[in-house]
Protein backbone atom coordinates (compact mmCIF):
# COMPACT_ATOMS: atom_id res chain seq x y z
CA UNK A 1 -103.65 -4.08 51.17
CA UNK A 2 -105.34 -7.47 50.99
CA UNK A 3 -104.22 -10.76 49.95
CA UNK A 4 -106.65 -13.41 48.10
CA UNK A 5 -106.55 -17.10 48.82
CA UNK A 6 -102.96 -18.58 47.86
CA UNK A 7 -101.46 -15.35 47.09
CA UNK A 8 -97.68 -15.30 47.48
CA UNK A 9 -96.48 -12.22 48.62
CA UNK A 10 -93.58 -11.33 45.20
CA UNK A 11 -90.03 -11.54 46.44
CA UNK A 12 -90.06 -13.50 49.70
CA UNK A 13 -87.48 -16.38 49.44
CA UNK A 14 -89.58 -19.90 49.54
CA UNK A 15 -88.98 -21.74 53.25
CA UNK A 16 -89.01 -25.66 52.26
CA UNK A 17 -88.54 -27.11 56.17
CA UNK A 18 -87.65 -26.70 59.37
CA UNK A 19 -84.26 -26.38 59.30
CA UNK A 20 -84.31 -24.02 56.44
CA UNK A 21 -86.30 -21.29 58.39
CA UNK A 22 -84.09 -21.53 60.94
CA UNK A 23 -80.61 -20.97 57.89
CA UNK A 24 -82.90 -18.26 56.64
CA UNK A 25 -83.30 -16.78 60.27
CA UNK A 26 -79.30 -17.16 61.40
CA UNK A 27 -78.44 -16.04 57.80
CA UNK A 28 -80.59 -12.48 58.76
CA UNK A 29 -82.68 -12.74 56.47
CA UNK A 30 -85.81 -10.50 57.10
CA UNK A 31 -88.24 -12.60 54.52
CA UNK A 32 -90.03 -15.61 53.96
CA UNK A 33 -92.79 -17.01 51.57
CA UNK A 34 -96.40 -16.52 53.15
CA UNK A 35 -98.93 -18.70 52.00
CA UNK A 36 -102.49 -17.65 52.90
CA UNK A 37 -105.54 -20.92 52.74
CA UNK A 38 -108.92 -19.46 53.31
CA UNK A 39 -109.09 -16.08 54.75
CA UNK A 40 -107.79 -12.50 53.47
CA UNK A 41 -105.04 -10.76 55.66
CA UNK A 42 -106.20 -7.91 56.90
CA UNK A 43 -102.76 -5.94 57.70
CA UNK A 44 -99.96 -7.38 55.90
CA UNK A 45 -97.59 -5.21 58.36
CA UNK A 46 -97.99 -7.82 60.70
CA UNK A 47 -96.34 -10.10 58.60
CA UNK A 48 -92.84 -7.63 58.06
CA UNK A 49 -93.01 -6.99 61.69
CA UNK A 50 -93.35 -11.11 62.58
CA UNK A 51 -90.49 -11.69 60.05
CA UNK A 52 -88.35 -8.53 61.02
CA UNK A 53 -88.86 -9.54 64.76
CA UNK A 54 -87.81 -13.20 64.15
CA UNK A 55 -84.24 -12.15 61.89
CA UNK A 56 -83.59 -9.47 64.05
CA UNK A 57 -83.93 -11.14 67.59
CA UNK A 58 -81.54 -14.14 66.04
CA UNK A 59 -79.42 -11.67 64.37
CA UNK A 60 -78.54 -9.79 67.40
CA UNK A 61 -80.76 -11.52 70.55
CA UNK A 62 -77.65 -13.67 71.54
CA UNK A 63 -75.34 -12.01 74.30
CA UNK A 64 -71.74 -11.91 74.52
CA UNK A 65 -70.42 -11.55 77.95
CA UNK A 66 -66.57 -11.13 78.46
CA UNK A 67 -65.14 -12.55 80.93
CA UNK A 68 -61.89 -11.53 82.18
CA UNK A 69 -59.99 -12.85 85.15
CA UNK A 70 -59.11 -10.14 87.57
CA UNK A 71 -55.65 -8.44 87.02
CA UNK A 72 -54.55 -10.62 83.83
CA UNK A 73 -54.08 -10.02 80.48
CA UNK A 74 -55.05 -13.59 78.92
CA UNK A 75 -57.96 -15.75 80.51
CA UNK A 76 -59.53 -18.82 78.26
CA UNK A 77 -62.96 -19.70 79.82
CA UNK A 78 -62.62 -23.90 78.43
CA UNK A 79 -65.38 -25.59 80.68
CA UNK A 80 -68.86 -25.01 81.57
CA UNK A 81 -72.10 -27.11 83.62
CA UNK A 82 -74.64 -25.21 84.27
CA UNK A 83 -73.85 -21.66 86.11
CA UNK A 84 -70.19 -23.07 86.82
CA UNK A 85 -67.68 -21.75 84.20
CA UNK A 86 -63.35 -22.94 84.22
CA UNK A 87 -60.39 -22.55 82.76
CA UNK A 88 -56.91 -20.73 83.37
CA UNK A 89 -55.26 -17.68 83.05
CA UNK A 90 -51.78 -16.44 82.76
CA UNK A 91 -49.90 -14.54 85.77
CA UNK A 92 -47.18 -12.51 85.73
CA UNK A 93 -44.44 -15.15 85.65
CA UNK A 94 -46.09 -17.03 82.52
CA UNK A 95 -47.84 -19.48 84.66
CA UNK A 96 -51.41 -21.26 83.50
CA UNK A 97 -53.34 -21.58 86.59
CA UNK A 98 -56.89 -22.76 86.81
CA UNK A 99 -60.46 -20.83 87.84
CA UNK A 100 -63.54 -21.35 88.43
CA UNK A 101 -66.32 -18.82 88.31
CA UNK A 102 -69.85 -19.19 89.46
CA UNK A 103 -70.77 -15.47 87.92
CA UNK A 104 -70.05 -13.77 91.03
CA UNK A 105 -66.67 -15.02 92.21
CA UNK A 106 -63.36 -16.03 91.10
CA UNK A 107 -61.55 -18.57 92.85
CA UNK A 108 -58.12 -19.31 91.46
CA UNK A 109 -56.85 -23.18 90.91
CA UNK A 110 -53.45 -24.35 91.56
CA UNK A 111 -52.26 -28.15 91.40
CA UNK A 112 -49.89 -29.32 94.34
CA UNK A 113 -46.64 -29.47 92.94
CA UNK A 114 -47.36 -28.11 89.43
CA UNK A 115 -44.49 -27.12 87.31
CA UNK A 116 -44.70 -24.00 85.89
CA UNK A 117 -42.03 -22.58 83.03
CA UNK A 118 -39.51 -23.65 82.09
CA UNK A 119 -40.48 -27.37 83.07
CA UNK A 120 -44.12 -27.16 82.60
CA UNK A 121 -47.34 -25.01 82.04
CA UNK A 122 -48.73 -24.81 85.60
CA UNK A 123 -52.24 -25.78 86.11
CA UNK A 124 -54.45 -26.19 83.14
CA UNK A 125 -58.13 -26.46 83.48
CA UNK A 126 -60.50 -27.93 80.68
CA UNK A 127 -63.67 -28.98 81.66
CA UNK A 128 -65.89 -29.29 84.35
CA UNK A 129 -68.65 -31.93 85.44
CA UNK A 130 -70.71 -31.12 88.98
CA UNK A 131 -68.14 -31.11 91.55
CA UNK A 132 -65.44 -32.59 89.32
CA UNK A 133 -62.48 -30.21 87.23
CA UNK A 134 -60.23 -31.71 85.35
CA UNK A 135 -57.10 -30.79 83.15
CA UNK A 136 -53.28 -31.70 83.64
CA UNK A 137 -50.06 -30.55 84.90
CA UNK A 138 -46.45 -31.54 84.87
CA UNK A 139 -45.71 -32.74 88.61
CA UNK A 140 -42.83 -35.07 87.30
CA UNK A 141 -39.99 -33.56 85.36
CA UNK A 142 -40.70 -34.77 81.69
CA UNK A 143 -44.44 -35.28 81.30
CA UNK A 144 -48.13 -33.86 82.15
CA UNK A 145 -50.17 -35.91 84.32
CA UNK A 146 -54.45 -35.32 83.74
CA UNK A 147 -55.39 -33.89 87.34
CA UNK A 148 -59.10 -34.08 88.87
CA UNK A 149 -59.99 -31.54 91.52
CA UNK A 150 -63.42 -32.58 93.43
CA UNK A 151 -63.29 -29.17 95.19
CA UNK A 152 -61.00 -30.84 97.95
CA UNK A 153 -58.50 -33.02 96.80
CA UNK A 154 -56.40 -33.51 94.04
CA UNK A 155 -56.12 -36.87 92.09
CA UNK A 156 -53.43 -37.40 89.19
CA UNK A 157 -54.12 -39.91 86.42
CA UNK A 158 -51.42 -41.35 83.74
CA UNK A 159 -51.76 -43.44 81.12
CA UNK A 160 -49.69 -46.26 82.44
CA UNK A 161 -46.33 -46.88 80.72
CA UNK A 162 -45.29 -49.21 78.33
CA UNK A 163 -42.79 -51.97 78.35
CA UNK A 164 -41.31 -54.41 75.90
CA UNK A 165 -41.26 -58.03 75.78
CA UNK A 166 -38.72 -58.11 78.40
CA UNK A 167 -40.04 -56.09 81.17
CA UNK A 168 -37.83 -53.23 80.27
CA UNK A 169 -39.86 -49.44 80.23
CA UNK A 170 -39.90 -48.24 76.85
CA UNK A 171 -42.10 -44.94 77.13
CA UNK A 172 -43.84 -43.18 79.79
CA UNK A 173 -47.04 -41.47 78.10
CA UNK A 174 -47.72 -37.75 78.89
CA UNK A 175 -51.40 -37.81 80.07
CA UNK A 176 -53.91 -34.69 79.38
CA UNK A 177 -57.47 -34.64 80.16
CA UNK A 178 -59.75 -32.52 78.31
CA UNK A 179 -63.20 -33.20 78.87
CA UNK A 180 -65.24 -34.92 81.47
CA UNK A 181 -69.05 -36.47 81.67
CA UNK A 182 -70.20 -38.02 84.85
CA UNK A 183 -67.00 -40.61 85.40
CA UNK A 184 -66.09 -40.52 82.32
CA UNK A 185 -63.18 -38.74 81.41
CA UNK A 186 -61.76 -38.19 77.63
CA UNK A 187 -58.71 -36.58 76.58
CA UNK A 188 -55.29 -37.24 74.86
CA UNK A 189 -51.89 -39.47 75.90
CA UNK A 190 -48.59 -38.78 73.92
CA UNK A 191 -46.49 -41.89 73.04
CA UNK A 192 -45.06 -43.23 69.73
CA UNK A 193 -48.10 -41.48 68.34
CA UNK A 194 -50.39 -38.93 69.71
CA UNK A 195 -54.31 -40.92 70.69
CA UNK A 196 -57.20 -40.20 72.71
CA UNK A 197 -58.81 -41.70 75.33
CA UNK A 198 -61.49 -42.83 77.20
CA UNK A 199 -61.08 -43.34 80.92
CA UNK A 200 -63.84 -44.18 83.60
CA UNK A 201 -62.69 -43.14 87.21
CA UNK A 202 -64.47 -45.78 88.69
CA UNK A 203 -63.83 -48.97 87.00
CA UNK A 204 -60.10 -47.65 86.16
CA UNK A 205 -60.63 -48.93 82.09
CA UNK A 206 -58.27 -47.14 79.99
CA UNK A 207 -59.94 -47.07 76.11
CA UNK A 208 -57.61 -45.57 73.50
CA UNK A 209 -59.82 -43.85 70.80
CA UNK A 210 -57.66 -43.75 67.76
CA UNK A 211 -59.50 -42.56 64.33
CA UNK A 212 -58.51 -45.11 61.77
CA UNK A 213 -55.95 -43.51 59.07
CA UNK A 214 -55.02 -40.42 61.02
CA UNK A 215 -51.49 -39.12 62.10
CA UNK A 216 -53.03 -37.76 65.38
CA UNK A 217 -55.96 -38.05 67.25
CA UNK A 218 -57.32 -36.18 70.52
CA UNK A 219 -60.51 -36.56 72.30
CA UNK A 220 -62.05 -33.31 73.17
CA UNK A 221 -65.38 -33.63 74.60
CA UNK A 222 -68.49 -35.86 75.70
CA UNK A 223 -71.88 -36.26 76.18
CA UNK A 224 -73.49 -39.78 76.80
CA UNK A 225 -71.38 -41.97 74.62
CA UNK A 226 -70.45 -39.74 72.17
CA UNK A 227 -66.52 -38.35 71.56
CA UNK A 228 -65.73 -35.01 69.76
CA UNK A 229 -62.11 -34.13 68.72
CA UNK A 230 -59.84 -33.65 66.32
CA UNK A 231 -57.49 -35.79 64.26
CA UNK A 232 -54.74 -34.83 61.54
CA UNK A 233 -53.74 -35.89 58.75
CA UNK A 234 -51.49 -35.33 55.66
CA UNK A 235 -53.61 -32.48 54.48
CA UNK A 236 -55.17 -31.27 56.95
CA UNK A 237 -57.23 -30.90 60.74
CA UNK A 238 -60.30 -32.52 60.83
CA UNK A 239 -63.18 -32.64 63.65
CA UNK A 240 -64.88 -35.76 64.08
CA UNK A 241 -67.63 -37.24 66.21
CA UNK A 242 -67.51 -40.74 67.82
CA UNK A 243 -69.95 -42.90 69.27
CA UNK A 244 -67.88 -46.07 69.63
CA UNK A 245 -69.07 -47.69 66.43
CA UNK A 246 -69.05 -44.94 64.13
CA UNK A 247 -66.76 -42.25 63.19
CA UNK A 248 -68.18 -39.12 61.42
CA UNK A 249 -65.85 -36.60 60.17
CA UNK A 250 -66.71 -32.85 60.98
CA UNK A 251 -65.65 -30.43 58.57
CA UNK A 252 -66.53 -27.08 57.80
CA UNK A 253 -67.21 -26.43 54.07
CA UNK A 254 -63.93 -25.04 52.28
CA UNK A 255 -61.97 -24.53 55.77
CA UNK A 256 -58.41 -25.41 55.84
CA UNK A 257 -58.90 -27.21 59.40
CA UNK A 258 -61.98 -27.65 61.88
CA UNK A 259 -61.71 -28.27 65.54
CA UNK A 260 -64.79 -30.04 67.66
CA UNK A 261 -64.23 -29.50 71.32
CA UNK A 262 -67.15 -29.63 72.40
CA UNK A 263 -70.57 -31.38 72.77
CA UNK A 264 -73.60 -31.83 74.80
CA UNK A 265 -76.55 -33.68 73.22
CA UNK A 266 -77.00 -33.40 68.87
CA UNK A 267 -74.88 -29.85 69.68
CA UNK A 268 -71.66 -29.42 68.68
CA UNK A 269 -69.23 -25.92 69.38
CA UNK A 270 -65.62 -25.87 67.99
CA UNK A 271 -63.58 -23.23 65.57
CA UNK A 272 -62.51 -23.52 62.13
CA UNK A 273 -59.88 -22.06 59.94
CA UNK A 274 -61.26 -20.55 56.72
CA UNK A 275 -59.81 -21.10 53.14
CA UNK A 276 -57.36 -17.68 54.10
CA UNK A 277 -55.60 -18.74 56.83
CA UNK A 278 -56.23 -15.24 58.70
CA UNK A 279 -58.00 -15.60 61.48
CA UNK A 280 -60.54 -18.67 63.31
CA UNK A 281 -64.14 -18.47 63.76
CA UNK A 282 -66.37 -20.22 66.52
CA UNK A 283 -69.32 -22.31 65.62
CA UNK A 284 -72.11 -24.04 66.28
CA UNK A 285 -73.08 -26.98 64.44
CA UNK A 286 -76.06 -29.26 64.84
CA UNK A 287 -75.25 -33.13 64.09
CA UNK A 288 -79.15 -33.65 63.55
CA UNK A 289 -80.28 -30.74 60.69
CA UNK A 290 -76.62 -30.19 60.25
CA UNK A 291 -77.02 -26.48 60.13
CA UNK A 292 -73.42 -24.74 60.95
CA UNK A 293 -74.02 -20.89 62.67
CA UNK A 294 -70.65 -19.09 62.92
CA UNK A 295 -70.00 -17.37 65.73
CA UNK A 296 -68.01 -14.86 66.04
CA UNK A 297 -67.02 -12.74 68.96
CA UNK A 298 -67.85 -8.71 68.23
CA UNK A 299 -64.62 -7.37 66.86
CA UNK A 300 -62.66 -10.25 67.39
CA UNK A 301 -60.06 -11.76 64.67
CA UNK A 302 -59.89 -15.12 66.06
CA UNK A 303 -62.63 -17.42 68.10
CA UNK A 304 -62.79 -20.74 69.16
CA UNK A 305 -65.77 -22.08 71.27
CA UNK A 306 -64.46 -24.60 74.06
CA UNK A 307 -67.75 -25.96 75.61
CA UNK A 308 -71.09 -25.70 75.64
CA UNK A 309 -74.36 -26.40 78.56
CA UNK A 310 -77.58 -25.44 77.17
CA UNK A 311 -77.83 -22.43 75.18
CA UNK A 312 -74.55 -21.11 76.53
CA UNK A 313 -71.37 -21.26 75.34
CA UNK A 314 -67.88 -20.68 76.07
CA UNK A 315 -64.78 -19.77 74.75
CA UNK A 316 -61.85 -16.99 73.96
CA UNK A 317 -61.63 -14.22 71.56
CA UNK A 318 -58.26 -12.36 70.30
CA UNK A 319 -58.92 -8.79 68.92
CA UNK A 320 -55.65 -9.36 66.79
CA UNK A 321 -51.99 -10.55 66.64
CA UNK A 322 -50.89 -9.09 70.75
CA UNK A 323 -51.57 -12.92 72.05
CA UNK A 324 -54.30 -10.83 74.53
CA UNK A 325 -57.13 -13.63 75.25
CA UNK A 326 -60.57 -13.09 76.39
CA UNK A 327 -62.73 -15.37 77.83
CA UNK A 328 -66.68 -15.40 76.62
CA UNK A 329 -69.95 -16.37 77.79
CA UNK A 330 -72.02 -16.39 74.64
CA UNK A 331 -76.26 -17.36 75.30
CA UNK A 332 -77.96 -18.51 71.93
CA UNK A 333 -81.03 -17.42 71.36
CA UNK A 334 -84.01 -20.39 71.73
CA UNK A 335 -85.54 -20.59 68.31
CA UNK A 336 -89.03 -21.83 70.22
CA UNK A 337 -88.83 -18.67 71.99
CA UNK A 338 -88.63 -16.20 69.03
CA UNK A 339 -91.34 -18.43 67.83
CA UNK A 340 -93.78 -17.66 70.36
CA UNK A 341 -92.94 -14.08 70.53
CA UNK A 342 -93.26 -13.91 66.65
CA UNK A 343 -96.51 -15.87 66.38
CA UNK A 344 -97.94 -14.53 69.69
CA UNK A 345 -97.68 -10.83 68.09
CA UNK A 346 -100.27 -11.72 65.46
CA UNK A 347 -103.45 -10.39 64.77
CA UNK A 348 -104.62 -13.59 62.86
CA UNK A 349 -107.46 -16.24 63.29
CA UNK A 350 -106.02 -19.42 64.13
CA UNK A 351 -105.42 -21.39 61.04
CA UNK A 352 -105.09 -18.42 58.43
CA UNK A 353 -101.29 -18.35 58.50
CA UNK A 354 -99.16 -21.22 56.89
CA UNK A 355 -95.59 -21.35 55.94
CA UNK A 356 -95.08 -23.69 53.10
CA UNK A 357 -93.71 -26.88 54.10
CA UNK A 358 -92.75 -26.49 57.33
């Protein structure tokens, strides 16, 4: 079979840009609109196998890798920079206490002085920067204190209280870090109303990050100077992203709430609720083409995505309803990648082969 100048090949579904081969590609679709200029095709198998290759590889090239701690029936992998991966698990006695795993060892967490049930959780880990984890504990009977572990010592950070006019206390916050960038730390403090914040370890500057109108609001991530989280209001959870001037709200179309928790560059991973209630799917969403890819763990009922380095991302899966977590290690597939492959398999002269638009 040959194909004369400008043919379209019947059936293929038109590509208009960039970001719409790659929807058509995460979407599995195995077709696309090929526009020929000067010179006939001379196998037009080439073309199924380039467009099977590049829907298949995104369709299933991405890798899940659970990630269980040792011995334990719930682990949450929250944090990742580079090959460095944290976050708890839960012991026998109901205790949260931290990890961090460089893919070939575990090596287990524990805050000095940490509460575990009934006062407090333990050790919780969220995120990770180099040498620095963070998360929070309850040391003090009452209320969590953020905690930063620089693989020696342990530092505890609190909001400082509050007093009235008079000099009297009127509310101690309860401090929780979540995410961490460099010195920057970001996370959420509880008083008369739950806000986030923005702290820098080295100049001591506490920044509360409050989104105008909400209920609630908790910072979840960072990259640079821009804030993922969450905030609530009447009707629902919303994400939102925050670069100190402007607040964008992240939803995912028709879910009932959507999560951000976590960013690094234009990338952002979270979970959302659908429209059913039943069950929470991971995603990725991309601030700058603003395509959303669900991602969902094989099997699993509910995902959320915690952080993200790269192309990898991590997170938890539940199978069902038992309250049995997983930790993940999920590695996207690089679309310039599959794009090589896919092109490099050709048989063409340069110049013959044009997708409309792009």
């Amino acid at each position: 079979m040959e194909l004369e100048e400008n043919e379209i090949i019947e059936d293929f579904p038109v590509v208009h840009n960039s970001a719409e081969f790659l929807r058509i590609l995460f979407g599995k679709k195995k077709t696309l609109t090929i526009f020929w200029r000067k010179k006939k095709m001379k196998n037009v198998i080439t073309i199924c196998a380039m467009t099977l290759l590049f829907a298949t590889a995104y369709a299933r090239a991405g890798t899940w890798t659970t990630l269980d701690y040792p011995g334990v029936t719930r682990t949450q992998v929250r944090g990742i920079d580079g090959s460095n991966l944290v976050g708890g698990y839960l012991d026998a006695s109901d205790t949260w206490r931290g990890f961090r795993y460089n893919g070939d060892d575990w090596t287990s967490l524990d805050a000095p002085g940490a509460y575990g049930p009934p006062v407090g959780p333990g050790t919780v880990i969220n995120g990770i920067s180099g040498n620095n984890i963070v998360g929070f504990c309850d040391i003090t009977i009452g209320y969590a204190s953020g905690c930063i572990y620089d693989g020696t010592n342990w530092n505890y950070i609190n909001k400082p209280p509050t007093y009235d006019k008079n000099g009297q206390l009127v509310e101690t916050p309860s401090t929780r870090i979540n995410g961490i960038s460099g010195s920057n730390l970001v996370g959420g403090y509880s008083a008369n109303h739950d806000y986030g914040f923005l702290y820098n370890n080295i100049t001591h500057i506490w920044t509360t990050i409050n989104k105008p109108g909400s209920t609630w609001t908790s910072v979840q991530g960072i990259s640079g100077n821009n804030l993922v989280g969450s905030y609530g209001t009447a009707e629902a959870i919303h994400g939102f992203l925050y670069d100190g001037t402007t607040w964008t709200t992240i939803d995912y179309t028709g879910a009932a709430c959507t999560d951000v928790y976590g960013i690094d560059g234009s990338n952002l991973v979270g979970r959302y609720v659908d429209a059913s209630g039943h069950g929470s799917h991971g995603f990725l969403y991309n601030v700058t083409t603003q395509v959303w890819t669900t991602l969902d763990a094989p099997g699993a009922k509910y995902t959320s995505i915690f952080g993200i380095s790269g192309s990898n991302l991590v997170g938890t899966y539940q199978e069902d309803d038992s309250g049995v977590d997983h930790g993940f290690l999920y590695t996207v597939p690089e679309p310039a990648t599959l794009l090589l492959l896919g092109i490099g398999g050709l048989v063409l002269r340069r110049k013959d082969l044009i997708l409309k638009n792009l």
